[in-house]
PDB file of N, CA and C in Angstrom:
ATOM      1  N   UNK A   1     133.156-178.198 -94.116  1.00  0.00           N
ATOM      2  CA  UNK A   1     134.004-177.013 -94.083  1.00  0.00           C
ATOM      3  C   UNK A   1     135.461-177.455 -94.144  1.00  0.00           C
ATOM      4  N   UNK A   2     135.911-176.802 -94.932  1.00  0.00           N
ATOM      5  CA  UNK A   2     137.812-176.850 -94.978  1.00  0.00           C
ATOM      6  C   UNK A   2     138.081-176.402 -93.682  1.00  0.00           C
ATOM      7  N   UNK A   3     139.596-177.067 -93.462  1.00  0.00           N
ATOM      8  CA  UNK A   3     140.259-176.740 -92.304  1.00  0.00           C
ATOM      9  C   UNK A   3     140.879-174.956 -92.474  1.00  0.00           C
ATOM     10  N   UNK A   4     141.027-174.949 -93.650  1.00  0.00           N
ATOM     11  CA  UNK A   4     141.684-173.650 -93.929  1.00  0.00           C
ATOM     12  C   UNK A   4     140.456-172.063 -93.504  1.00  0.00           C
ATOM     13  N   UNK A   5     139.526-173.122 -94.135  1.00  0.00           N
ATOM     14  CA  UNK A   5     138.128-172.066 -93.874  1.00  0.00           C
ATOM     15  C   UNK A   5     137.833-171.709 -92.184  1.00  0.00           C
ATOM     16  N   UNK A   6     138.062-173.078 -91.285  1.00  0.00           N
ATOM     17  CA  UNK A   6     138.189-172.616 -90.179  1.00  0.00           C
ATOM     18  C   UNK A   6     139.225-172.166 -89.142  1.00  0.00           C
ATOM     19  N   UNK A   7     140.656-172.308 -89.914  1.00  0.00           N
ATOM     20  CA  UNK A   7     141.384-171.235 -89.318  1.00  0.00           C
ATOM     21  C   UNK A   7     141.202-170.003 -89.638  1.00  0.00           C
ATOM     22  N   UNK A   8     140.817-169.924 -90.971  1.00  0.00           N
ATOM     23  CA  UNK A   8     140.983-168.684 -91.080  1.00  0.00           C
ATOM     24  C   UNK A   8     140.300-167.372 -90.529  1.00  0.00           C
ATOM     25  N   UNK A   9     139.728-168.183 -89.035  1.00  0.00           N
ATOM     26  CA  UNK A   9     138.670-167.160 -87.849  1.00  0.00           C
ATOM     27  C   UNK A   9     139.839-166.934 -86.790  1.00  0.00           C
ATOM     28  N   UNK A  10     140.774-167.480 -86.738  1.00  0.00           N
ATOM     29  CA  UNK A  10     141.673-167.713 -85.757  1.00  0.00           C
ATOM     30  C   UNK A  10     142.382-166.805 -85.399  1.00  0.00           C
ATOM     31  N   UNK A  11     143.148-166.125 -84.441  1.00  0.00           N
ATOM     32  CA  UNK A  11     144.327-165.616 -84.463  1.00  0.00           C
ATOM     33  C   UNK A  11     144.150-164.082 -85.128  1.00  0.00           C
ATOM     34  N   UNK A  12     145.054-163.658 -84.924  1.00  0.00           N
ATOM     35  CA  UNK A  12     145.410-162.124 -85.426  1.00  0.00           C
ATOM     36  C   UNK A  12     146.229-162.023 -86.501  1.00  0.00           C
ATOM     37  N   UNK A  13     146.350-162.421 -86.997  1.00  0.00           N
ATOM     38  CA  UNK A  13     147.258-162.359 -88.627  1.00  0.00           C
ATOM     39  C   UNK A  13     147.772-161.199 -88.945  1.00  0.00           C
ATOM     40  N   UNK A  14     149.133-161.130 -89.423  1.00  0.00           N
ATOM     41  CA  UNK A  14     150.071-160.024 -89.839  1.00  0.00           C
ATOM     42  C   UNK A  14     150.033-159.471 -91.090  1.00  0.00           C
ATOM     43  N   UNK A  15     150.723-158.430 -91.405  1.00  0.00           N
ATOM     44  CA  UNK A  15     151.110-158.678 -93.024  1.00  0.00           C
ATOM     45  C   UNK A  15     152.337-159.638 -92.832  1.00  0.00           C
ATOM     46  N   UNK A  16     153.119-159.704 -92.626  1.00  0.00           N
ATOM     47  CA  UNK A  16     153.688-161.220 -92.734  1.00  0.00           C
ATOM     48  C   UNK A  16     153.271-162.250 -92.906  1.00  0.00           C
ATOM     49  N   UNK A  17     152.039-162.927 -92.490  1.00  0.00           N
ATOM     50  CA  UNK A  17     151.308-163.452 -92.266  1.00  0.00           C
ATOM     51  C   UNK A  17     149.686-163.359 -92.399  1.00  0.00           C
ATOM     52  N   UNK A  18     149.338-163.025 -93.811  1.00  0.00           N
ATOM     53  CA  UNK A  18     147.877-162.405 -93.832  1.00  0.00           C
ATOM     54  C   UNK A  18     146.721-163.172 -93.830  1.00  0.00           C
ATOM     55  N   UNK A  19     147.417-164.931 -93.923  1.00  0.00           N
ATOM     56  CA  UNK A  19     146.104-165.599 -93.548  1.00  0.00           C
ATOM     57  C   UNK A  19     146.288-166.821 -92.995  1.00  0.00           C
ATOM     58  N   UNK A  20     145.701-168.179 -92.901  1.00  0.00           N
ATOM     59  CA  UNK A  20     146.494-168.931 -92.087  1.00  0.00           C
ATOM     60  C   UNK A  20     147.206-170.016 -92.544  1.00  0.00           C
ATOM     61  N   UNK A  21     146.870-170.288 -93.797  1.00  0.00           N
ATOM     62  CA  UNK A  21     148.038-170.871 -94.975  1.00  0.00           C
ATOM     63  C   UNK A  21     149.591-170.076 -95.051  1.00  0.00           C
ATOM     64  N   UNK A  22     149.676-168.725 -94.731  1.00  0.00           N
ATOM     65  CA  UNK A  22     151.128-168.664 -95.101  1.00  0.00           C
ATOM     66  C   UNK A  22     151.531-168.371 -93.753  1.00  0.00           C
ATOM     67  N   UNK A  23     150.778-168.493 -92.953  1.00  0.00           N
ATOM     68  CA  UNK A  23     151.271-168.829 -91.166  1.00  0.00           C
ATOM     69  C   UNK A  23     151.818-169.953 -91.108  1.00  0.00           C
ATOM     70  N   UNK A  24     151.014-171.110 -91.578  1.00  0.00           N
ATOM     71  CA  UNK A  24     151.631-172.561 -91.337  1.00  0.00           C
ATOM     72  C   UNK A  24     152.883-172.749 -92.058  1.00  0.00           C
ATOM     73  N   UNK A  25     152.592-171.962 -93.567  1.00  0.00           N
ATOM     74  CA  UNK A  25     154.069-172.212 -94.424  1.00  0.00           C
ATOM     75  C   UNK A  25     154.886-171.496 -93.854  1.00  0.00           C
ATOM     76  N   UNK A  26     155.104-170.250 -93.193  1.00  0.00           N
ATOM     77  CA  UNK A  26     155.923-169.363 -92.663  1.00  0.00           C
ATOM     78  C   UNK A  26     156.385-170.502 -91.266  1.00  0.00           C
ATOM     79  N   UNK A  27     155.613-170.630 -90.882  1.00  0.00           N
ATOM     80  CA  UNK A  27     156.105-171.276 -89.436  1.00  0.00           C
ATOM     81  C   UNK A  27     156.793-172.644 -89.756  1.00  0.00           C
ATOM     82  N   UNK A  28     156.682-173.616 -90.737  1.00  0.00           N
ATOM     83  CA  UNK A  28     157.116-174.770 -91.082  1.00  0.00           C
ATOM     84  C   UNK A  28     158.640-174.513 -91.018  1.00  0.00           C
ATOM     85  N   UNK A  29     158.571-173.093 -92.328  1.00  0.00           N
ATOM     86  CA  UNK A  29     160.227-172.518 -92.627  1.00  0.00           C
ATOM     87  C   UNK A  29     161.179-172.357 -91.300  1.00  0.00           C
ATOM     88  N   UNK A  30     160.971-171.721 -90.540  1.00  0.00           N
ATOM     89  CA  UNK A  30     160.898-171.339 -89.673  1.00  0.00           C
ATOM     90  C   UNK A  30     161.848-172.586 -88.701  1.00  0.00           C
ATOM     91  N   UNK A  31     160.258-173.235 -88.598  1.00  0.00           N
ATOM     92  CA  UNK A  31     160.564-174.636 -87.390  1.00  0.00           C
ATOM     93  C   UNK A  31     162.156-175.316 -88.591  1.00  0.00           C
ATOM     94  N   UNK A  32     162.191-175.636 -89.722  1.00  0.00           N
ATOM     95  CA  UNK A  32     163.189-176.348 -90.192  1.00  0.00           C
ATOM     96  C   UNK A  32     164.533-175.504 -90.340  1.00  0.00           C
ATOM     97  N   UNK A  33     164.542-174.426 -90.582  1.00  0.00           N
ATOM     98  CA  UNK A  33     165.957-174.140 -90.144  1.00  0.00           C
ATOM     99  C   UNK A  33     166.481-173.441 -89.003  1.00  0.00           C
ATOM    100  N   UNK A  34     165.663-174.130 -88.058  1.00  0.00           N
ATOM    101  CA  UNK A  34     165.691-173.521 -86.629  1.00  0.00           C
ATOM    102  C   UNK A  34     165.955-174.965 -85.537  1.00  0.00           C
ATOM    103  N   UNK A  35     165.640-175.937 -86.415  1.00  0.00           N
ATOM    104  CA  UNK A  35     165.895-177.422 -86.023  1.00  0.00           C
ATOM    105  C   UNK A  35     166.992-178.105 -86.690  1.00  0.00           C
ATOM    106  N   UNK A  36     167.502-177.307 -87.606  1.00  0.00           N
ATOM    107  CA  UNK A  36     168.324-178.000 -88.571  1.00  0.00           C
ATOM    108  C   UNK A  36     169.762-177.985 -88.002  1.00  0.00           C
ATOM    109  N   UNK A  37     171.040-178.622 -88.054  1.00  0.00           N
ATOM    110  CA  UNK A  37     171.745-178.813 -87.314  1.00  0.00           C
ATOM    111  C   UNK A  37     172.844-177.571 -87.935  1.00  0.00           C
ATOM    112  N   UNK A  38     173.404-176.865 -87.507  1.00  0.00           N
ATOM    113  CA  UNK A  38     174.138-175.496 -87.705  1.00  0.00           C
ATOM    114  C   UNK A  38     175.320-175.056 -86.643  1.00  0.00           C
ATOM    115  N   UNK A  39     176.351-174.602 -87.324  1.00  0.00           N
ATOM    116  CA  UNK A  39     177.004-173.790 -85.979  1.00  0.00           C
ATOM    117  C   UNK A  39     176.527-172.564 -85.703  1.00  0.00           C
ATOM    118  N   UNK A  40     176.940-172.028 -84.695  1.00  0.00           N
ATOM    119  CA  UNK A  40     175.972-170.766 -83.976  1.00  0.00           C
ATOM    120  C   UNK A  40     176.451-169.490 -84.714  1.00  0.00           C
ATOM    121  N   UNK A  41     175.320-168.673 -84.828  1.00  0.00           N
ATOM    122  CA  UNK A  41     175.512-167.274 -86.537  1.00  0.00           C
ATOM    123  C   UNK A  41     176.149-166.581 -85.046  1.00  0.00           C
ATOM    124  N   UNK A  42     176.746-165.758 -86.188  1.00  0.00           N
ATOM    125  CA  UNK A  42     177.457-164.354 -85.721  1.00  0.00           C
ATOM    126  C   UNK A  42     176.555-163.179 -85.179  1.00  0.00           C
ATOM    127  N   UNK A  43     175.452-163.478 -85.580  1.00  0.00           N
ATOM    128  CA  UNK A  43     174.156-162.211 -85.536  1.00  0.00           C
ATOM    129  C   UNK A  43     173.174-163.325 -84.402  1.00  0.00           C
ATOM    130  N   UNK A  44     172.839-163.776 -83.274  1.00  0.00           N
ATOM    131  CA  UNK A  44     172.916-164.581 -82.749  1.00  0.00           C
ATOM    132  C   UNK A  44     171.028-163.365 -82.432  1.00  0.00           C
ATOM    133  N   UNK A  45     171.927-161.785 -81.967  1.00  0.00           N
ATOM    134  CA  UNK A  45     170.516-161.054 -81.380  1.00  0.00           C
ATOM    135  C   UNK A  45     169.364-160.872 -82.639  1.00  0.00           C
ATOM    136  N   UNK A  46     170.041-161.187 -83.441  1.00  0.00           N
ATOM    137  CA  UNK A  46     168.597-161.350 -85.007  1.00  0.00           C
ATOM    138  C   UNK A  46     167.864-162.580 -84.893  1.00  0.00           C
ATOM    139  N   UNK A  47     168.899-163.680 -84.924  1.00  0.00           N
ATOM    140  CA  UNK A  47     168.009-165.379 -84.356  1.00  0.00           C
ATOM    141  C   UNK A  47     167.030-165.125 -82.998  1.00  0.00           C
ATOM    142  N   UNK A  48     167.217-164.664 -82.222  1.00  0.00           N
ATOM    143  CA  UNK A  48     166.723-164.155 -81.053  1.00  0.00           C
ATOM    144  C   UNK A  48     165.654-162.993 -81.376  1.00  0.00           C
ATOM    145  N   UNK A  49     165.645-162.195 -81.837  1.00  0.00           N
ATOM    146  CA  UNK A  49     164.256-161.708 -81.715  1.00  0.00           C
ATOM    147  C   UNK A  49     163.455-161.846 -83.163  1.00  0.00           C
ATOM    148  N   UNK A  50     164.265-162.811 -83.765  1.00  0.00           N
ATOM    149  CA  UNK A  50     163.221-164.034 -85.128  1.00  0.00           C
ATOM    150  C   UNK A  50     162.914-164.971 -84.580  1.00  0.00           C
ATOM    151  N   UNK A  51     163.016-165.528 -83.588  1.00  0.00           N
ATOM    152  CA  UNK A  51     162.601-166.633 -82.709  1.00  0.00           C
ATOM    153  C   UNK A  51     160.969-166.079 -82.001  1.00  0.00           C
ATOM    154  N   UNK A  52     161.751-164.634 -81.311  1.00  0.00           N
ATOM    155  CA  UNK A  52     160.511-164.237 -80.346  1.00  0.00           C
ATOM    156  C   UNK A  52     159.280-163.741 -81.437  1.00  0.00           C
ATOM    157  N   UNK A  53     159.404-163.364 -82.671  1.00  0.00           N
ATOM    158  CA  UNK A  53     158.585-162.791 -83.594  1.00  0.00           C
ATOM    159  C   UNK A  53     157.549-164.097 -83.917  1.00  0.00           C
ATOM    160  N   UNK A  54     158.199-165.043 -84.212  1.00  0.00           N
ATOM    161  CA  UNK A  54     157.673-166.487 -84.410  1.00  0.00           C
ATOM    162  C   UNK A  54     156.881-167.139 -83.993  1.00  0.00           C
ATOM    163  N   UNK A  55     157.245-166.960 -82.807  1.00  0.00           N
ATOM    164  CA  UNK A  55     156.831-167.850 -80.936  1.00  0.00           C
ATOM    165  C   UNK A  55     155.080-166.842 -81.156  1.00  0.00           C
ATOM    166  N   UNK A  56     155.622-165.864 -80.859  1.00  0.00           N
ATOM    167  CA  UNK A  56     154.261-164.667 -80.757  1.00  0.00           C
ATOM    168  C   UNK A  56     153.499-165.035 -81.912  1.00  0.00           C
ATOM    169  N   UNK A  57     153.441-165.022 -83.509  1.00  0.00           N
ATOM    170  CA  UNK A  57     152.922-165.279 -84.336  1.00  0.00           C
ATOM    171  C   UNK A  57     151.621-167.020 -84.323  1.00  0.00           C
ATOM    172  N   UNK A  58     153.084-167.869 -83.204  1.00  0.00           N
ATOM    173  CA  UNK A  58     152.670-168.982 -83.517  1.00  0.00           C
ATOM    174  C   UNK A  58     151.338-168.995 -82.358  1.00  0.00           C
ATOM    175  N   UNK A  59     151.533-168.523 -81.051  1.00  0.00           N
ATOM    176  CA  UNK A  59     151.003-168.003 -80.115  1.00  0.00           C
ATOM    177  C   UNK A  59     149.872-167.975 -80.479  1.00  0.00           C
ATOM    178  N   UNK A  60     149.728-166.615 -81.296  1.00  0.00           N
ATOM    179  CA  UNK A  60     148.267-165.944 -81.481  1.00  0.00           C
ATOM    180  C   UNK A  60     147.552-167.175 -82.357  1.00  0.00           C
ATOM    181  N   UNK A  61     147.584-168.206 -82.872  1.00  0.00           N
ATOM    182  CA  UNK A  61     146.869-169.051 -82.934  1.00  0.00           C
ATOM    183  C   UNK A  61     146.545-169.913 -82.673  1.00  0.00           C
ATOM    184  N   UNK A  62     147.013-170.855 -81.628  1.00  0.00           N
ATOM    185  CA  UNK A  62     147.699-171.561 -80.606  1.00  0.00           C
ATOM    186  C   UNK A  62     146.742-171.427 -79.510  1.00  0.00           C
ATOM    187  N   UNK A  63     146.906-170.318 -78.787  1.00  0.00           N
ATOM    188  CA  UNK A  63     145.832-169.998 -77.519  1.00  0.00           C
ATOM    189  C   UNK A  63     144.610-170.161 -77.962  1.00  0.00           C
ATOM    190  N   UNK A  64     143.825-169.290 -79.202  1.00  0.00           N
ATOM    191  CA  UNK A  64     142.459-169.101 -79.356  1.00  0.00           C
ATOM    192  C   UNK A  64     141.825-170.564 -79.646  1.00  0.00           C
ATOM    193  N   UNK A  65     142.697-171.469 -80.351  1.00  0.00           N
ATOM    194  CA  UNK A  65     142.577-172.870 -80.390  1.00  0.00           C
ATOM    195  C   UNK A  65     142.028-173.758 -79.472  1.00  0.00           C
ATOM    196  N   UNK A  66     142.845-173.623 -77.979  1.00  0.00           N
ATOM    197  CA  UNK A  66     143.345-174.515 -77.155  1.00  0.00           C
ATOM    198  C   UNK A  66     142.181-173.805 -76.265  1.00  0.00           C
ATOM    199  N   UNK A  67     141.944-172.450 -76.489  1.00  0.00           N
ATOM    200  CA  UNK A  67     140.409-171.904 -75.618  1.00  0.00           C
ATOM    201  C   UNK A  67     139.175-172.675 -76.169  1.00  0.00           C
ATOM    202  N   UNK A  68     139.103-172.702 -77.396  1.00  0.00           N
ATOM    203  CA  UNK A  68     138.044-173.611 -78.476  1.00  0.00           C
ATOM    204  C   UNK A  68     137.840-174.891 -77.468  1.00  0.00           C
ATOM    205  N   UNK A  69     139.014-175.501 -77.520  1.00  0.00           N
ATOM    206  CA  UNK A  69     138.808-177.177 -77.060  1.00  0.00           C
ATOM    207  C   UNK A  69     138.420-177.304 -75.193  1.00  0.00           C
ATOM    208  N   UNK A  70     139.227-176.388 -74.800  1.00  0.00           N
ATOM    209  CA  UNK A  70     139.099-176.581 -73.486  1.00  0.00           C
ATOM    210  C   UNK A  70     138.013-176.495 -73.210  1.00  0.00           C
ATOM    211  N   UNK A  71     136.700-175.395 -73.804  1.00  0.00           N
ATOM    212  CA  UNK A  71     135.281-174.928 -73.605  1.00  0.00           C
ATOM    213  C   UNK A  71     134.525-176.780 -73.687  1.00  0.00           C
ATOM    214  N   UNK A  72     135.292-177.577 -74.707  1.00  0.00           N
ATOM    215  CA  UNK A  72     134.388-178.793 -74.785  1.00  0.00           C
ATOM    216  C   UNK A  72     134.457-179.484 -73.916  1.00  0.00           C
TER     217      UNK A  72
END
């Protein structure tokens, strides 16, 4: 089985996010210009609840995972 085949049981997926290939690509984007070195935006409460949108996204696949392994 592909890895893709078995995320793709995972998590709650968005339309943002409709499967778990453009979760990982969405979240990669994400993690790199969120790590990338910058002065601080003017719109600071948009970075802030694109952060919390993220976190939650990354979340919902994250937990159901980490429930998977812990059961072993």
């Amino acid at each position: 089985m592909f890895g893709g085949q078995r995320l793709a049981n995972l998590g709650q997926f968005s339309p943002e996010f409709p499967d778990a290939e453009a979760l990982h690509r969405g979240l990669a984007h994400w993690n790199h210009r969120r790590m990338a070195v910058a002065t601080p935006s003017a719109d600071w409460r948009a970075e802030v609840a694109e952060n919390l949108a993220k976190k939650a996204a990354e979340d919902s696949v994250v937990e159901p995972v980490e429930t998977r392994v812990q059961s072993w």
